[in-house]
Protein backbone atom coordinates (compact mmCIF):
# COMPACT_ATOMS: atom_id res chain seq x y z
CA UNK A 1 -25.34 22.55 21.69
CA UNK A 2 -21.70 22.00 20.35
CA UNK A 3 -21.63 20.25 17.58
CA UNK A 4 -18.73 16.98 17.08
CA UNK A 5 -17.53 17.40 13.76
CA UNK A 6 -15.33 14.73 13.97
CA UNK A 7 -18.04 12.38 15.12
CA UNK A 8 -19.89 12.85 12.40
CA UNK A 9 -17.05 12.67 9.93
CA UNK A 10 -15.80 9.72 11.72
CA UNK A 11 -19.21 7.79 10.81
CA UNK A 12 -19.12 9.43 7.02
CA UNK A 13 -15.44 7.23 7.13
CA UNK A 14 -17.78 4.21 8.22
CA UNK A 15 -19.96 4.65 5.23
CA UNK A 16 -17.17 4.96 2.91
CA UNK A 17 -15.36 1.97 3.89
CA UNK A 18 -19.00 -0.44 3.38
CA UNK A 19 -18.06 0.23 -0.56
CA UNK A 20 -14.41 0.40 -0.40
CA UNK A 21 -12.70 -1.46 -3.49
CA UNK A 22 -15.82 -1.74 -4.78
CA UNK A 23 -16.34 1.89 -7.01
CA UNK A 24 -13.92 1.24 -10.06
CA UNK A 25 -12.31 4.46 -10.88
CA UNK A 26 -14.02 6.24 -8.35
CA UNK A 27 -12.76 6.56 -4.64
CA UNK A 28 -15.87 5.53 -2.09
CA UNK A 29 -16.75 8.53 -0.66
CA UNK A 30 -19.03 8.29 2.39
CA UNK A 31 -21.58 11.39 3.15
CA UNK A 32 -23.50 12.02 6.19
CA UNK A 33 -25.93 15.04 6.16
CA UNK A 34 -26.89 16.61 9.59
CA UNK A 35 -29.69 19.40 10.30
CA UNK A 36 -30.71 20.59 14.31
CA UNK A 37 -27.78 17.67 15.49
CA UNK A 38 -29.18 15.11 14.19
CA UNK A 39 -28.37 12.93 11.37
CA UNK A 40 -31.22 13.12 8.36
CA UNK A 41 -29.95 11.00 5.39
CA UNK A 42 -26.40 9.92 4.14
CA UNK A 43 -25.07 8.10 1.28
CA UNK A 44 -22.10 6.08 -0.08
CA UNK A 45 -20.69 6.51 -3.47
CA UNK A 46 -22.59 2.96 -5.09
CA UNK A 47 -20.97 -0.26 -6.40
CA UNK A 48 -19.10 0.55 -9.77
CA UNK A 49 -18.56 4.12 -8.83
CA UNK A 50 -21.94 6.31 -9.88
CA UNK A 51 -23.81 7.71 -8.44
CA UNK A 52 -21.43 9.68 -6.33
CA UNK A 53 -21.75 10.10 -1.91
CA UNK A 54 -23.54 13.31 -2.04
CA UNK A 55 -26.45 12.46 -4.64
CA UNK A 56 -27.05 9.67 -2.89
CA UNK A 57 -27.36 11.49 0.57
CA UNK A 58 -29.17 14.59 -1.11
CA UNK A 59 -31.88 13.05 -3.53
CA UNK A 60 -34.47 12.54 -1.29
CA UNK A 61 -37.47 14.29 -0.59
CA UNK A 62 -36.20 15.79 2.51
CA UNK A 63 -36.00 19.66 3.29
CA UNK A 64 -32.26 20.15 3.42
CA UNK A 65 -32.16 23.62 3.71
CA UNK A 66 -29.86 25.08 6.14
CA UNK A 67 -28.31 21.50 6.91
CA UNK A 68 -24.72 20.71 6.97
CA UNK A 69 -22.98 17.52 5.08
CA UNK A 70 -19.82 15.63 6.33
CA UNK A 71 -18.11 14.30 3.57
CA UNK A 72 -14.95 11.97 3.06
CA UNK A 73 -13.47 13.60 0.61
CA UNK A 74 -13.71 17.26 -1.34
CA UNK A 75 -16.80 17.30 -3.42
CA UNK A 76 -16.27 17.05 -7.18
CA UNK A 77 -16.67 20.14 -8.84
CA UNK A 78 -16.33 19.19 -12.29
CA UNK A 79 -17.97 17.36 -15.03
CA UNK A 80 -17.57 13.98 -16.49
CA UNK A 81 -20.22 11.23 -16.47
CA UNK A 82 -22.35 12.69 -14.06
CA UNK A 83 -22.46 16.72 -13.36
CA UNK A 84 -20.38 17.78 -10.55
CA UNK A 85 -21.63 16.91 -6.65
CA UNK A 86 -21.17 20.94 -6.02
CA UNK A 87 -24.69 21.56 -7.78
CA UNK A 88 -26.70 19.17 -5.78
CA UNK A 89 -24.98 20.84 -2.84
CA UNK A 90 -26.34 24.74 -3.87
CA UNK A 91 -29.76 22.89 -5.35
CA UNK A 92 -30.59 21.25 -2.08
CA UNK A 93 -29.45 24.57 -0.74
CA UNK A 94 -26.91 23.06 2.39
CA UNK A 95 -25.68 25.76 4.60
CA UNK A 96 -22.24 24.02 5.72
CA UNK A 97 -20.17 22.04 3.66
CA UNK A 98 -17.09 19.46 6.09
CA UNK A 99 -14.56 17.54 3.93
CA UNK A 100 -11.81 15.17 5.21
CA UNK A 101 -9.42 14.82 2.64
CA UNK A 102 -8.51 17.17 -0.82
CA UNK A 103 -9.44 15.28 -4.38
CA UNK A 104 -6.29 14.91 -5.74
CA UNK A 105 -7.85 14.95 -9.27
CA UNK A 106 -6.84 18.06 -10.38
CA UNK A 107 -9.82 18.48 -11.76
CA UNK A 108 -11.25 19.28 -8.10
CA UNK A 109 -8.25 19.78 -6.26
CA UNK A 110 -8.72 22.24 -3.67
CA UNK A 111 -11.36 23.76 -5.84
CA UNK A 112 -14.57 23.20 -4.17
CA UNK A 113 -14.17 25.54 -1.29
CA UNK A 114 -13.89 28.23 -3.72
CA UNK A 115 -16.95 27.55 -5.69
CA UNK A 116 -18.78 26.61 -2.51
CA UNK A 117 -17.84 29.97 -0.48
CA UNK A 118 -19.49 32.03 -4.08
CA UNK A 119 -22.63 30.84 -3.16
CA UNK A 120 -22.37 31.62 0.19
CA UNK A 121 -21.88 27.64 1.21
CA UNK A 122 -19.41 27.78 3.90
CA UNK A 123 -16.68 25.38 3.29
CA UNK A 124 -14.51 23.81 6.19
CA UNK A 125 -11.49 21.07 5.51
CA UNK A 126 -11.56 18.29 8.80
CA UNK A 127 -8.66 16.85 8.54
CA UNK A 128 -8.99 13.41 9.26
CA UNK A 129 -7.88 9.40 8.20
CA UNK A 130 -6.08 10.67 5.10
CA UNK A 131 -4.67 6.81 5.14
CA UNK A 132 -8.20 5.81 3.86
CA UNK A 133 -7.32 7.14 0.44
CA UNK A 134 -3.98 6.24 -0.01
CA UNK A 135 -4.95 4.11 -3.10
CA UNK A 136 -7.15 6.44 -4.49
CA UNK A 137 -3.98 9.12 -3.96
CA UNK A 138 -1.58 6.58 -5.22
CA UNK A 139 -3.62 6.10 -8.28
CA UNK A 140 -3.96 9.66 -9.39
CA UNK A 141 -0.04 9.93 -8.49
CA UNK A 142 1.39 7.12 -10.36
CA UNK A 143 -1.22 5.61 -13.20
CA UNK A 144 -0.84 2.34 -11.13
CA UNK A 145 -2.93 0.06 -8.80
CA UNK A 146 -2.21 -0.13 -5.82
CA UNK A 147 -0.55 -2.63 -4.34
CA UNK A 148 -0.46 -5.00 -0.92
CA UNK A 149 0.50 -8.60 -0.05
CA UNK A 150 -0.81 -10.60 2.80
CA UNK A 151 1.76 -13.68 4.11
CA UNK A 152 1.29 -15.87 6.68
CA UNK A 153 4.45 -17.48 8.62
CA UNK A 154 4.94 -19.94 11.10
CA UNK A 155 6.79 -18.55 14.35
CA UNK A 156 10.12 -20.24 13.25
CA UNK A 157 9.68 -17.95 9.95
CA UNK A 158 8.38 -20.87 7.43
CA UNK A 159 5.76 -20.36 4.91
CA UNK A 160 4.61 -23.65 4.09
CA UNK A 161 3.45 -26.60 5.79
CA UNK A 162 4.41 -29.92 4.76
CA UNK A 163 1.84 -32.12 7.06
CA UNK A 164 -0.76 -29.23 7.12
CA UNK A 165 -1.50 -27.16 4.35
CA UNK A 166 -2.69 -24.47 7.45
CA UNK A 167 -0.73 -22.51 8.80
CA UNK A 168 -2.14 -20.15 10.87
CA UNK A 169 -5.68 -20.33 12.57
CA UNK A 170 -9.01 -20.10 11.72
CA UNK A 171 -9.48 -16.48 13.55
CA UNK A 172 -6.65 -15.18 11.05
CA UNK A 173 -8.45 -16.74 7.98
CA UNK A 174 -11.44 -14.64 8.79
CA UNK A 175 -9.52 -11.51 9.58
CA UNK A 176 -8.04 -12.93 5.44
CA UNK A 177 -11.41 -12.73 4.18
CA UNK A 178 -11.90 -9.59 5.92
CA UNK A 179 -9.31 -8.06 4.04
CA UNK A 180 -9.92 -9.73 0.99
CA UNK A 181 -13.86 -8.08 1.03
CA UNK A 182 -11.54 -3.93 0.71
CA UNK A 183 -9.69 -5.01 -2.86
CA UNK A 184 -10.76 -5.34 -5.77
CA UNK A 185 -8.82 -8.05 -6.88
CA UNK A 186 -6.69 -10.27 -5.53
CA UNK A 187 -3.26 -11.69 -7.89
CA UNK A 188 -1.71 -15.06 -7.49
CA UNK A 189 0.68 -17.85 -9.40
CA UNK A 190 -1.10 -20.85 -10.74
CA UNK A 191 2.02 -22.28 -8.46
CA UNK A 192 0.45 -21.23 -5.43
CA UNK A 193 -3.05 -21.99 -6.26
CA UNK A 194 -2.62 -25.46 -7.54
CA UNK A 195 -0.41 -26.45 -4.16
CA UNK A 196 -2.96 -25.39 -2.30
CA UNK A 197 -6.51 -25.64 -4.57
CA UNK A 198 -7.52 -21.96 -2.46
CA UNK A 199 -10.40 -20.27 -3.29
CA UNK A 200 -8.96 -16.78 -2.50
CA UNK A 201 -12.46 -15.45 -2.12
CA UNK A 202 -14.55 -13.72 0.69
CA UNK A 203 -16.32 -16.49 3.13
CA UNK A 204 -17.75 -13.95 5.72
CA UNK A 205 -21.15 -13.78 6.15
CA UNK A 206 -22.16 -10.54 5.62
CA UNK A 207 -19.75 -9.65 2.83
CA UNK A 208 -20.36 -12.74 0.45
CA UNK A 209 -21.16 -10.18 -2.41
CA UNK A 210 -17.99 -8.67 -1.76
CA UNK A 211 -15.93 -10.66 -4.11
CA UNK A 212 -12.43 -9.64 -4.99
CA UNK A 213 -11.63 -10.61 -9.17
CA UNK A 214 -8.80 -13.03 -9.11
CA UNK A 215 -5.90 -12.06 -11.43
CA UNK A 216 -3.55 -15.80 -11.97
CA UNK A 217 -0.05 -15.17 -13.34
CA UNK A 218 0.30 -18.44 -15.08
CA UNK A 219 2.88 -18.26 -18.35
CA UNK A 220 2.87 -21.79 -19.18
CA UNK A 221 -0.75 -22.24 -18.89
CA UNK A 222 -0.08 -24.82 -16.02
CA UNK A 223 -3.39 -24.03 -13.52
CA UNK A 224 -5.29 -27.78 -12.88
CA UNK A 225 -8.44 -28.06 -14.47
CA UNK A 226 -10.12 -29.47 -11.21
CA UNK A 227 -9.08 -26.52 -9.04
CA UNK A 228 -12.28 -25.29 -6.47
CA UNK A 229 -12.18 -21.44 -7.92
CA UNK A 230 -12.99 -22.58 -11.73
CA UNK A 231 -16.61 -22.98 -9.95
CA UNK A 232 -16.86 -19.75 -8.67
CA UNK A 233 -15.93 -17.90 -11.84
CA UNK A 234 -19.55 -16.72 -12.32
CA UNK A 235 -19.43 -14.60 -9.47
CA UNK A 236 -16.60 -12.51 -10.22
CA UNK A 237 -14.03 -12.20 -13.26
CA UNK A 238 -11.13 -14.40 -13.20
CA UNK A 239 -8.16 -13.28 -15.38
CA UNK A 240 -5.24 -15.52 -16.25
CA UNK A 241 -2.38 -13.83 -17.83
CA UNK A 242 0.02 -16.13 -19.82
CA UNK A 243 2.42 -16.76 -22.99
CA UNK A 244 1.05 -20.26 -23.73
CA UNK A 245 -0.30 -21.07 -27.23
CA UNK A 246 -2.14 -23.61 -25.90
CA UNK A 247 -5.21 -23.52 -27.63
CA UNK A 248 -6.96 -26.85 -26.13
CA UNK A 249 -6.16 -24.88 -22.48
CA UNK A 250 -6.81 -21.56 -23.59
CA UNK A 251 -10.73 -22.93 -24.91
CA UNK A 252 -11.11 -24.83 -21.62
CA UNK A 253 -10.42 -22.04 -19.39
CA UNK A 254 -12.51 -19.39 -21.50
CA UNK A 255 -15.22 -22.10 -21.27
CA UNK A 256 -15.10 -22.02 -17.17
CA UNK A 257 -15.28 -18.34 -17.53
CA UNK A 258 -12.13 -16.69 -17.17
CA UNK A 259 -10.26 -14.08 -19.24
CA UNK A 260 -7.23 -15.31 -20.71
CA UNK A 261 -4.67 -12.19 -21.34
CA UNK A 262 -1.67 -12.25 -23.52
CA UNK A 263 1.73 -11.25 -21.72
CA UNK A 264 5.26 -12.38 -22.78
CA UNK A 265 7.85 -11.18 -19.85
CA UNK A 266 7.53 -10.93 -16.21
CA UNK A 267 10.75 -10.63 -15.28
CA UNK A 268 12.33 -7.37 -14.79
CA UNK A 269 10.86 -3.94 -13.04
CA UNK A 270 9.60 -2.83 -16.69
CA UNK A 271 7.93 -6.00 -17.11
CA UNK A 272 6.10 -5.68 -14.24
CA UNK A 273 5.28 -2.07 -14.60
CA UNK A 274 3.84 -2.82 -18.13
CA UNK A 275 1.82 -5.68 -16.78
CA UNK A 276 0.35 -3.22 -13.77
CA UNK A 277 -0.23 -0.75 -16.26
CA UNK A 278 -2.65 -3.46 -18.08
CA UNK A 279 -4.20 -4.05 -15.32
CA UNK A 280 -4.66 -0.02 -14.17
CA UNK A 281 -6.51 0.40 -17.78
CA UNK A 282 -8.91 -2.28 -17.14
CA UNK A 283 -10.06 -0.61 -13.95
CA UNK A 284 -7.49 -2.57 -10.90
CA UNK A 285 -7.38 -0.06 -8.23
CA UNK A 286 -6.79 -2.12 -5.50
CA UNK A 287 -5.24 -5.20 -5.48
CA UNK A 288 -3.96 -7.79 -2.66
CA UNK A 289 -1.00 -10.03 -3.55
CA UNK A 290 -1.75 -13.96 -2.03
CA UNK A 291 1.23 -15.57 -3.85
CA UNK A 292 4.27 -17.66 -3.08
CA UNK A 293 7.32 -15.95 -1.52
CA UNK A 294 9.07 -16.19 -4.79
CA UNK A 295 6.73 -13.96 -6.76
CA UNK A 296 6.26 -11.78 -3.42
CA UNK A 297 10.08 -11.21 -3.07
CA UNK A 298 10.24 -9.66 -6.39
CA UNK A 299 7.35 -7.61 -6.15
CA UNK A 300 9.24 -6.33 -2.59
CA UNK A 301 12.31 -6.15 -4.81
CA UNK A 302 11.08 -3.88 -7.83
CA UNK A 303 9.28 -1.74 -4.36
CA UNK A 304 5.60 -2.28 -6.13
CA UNK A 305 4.39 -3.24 -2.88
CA UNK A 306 2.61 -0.81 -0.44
CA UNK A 307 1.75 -2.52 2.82
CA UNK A 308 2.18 -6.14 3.72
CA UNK A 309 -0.11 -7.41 5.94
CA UNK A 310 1.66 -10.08 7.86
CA UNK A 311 0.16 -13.01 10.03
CA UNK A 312 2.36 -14.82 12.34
CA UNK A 313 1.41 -18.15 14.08
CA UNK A 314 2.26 -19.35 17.82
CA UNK A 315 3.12 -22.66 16.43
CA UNK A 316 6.64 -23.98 15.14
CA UNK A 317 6.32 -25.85 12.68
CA UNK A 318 10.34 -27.24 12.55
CA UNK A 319 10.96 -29.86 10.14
CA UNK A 320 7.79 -29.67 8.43
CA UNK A 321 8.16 -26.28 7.48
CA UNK A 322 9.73 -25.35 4.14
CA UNK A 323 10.38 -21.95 1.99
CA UNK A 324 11.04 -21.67 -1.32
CA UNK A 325 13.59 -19.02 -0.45
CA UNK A 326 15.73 -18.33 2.36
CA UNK A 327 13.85 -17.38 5.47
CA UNK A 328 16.35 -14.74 5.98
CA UNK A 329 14.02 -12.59 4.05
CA UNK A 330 11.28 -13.65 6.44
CA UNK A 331 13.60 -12.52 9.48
CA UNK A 332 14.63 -8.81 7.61
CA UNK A 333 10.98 -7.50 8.39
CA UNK A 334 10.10 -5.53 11.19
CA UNK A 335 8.03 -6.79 13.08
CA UNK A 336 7.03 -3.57 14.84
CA UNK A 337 3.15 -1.97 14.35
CA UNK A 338 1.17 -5.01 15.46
CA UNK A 339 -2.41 -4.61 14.55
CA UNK A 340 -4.69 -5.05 18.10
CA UNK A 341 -6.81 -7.90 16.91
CA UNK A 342 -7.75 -10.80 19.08
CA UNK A 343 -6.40 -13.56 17.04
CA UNK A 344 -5.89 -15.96 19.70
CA UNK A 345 -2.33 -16.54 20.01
CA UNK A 346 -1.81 -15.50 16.30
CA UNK A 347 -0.55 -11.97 15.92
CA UNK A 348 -0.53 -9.92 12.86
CA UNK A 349 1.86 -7.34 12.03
CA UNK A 350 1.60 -4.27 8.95
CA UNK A 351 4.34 -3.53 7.55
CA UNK A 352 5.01 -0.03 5.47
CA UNK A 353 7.06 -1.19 2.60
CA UNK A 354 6.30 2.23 0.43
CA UNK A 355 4.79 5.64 1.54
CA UNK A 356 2.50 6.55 -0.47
């Protein structure tokens, strides 16, 4: 019987992606181990990052010998916390080693086959969804999170609604908290979140436990105290960056549980770079932007944003619909890889702002 290697790296991808955002510095790494053509265990790098894909999949009491293991990504072959994946691999003694994509931690990079192919492991590379790791890539490449945004418009190109604070319908805010569940954080304005009083959480059932951190660019210190996210900040760390003094504020907010973070200037490109690097050294790999157009449009400006993930609604909204900037920035995009999602009369567009 032939065997479908791309089926069964296809459903190491689906493992992966459960844990996505989810593994700190680590990528998620998804690992499916298959003996006689049938799948025997698998494993997904766990929450916070250890232990890696292939212990998981491998540490069972299961007679591995002369199996082969599908994994997202090259197999680490060096030591840090944990020893490298490579010597569970020749333990368990697996016959056939499939990879997707190459580590680009230089530490692996390319490196595995090598090792593998000494003890006479054979190694194959299965090219396939490199796109899943474009954070993880972008990471190792630049010392930076990565970076979308996620907009919603009205179909006259408005982003917010004067009579309804909705603009788009409720099958787009679930694909929302979809997307929310893959970051690991999620950055707004206290402007935004006070105008609206969002949650900016994930209300799916199913992925509850998948909570994004929320990182609030607030400078003045001017977030409500009666907003609906100070209750959730048990359940996730909240982070409010600012230049306020304030110390009455400052104690309030560290008593509801968030972080308050010192920053002076957000302003320029460098300012923004510095405040991405704080964020990159406190473990931010992947972080969604929910903001106000103003904040957005210098983000898009300064070319810090990835992907934007854009939700347009059948509806007009015409004289109650307002931008804070012109909506000829709106109109610029284009509108051209719609995502096939059934979003009932809503569509939703991504949009490649930055190859990474």
């Amino acid at each position: 019987m032939k065997t479908n290697h791309n089926f069964y790296s296809s459903l190491a991808f689906n493992l992966a992606e459960k844990n996505l955002g989810k593994t700190n510095h680590n990528p998620s790494v998804g690992c499916v181990v298959v003996k006689n053509n049938t799948v025997i265990s698998s494993g997904v790098t766990s929450i916070n990052g250890r232990p890696h894909a292939e212990f998981n999949a491998l540490n069972k009491k299961i007679n591995f010998k002369g199996a082969s293991i599908y994994v997202t990504l090259e197999p680490c072959v060096h030591y840090g916390v944990t020893p490298p994946c490579i010597n569970i691999i020749k333990r368990k003694k697996i016959k056939n080693v499939f990879f997707s994509v190459n580590d680009p931690d230089l530490r692996t990079n390319k490196k595995a086959k090598k090792l593998l192919k000494r003890n006479y492991i054979k190694c194959k590379q299965i090219r396939l969804n490199k796109n899943f790791y474009r954070s993880y890539i972008y990471n190792k490449k630049k010392g930076l999170p990565l970076i979308d945004a996620k907009i919603a418009i009205s179909k006259d190109f408005f982003t917010i609604n004067k009579k309804n604070k909705r603009i788009t319908n409720e099958r787009s805010e679930k694909i929302t908290h979809l997307l929310r569940s893959k970051y690991d954080s999620i950055i707004s304005t206290s402007k935004s979140i006070n105008e609206d009083n969002s949650l900016l959480n994930c209300r799916l059932e199913g992925l509850r436990s998948n909570q994004p951190n929320l990182i609030i660019i607030d400078r003045e210190l001017k977030l409500k105290r009666n907003l609906k996210l100070l209750k959730i900040t048990k359940h996730r760390q909240t982070l409010i960056f600012t230049k306020s003094n304030d110390k009455k504020k400052i104690s309030f907010f560290k008593k509801k549980g968030c972080k308050i973070i010192k920053i002076q200037n957000l302003d320029d490109k460098k300012d923004f770079l510095n405040f991405l690097k704080i964020l990159y050294k406190i473990g931010k790999r992947r972080i969604l932007i929910e903001s106000g157009l103003i904040f957005l449009f210098k983000l898009l400006k300064f070319n810090l944003i990835n992907e934007l993930f854009l939700f347009k609604s059948s509806i007009q909204l015409k004289k109650n619909g307002i931008n804070n900037i012109s909506s000829s920035f709106l109109k610029s995009f284009s509108l051209k890889k719609k995502i096939n999602v059934n979003l009932d009369k809503d569509e939703l567009y991504n949009i490649k702002v930055q190859n990474v």
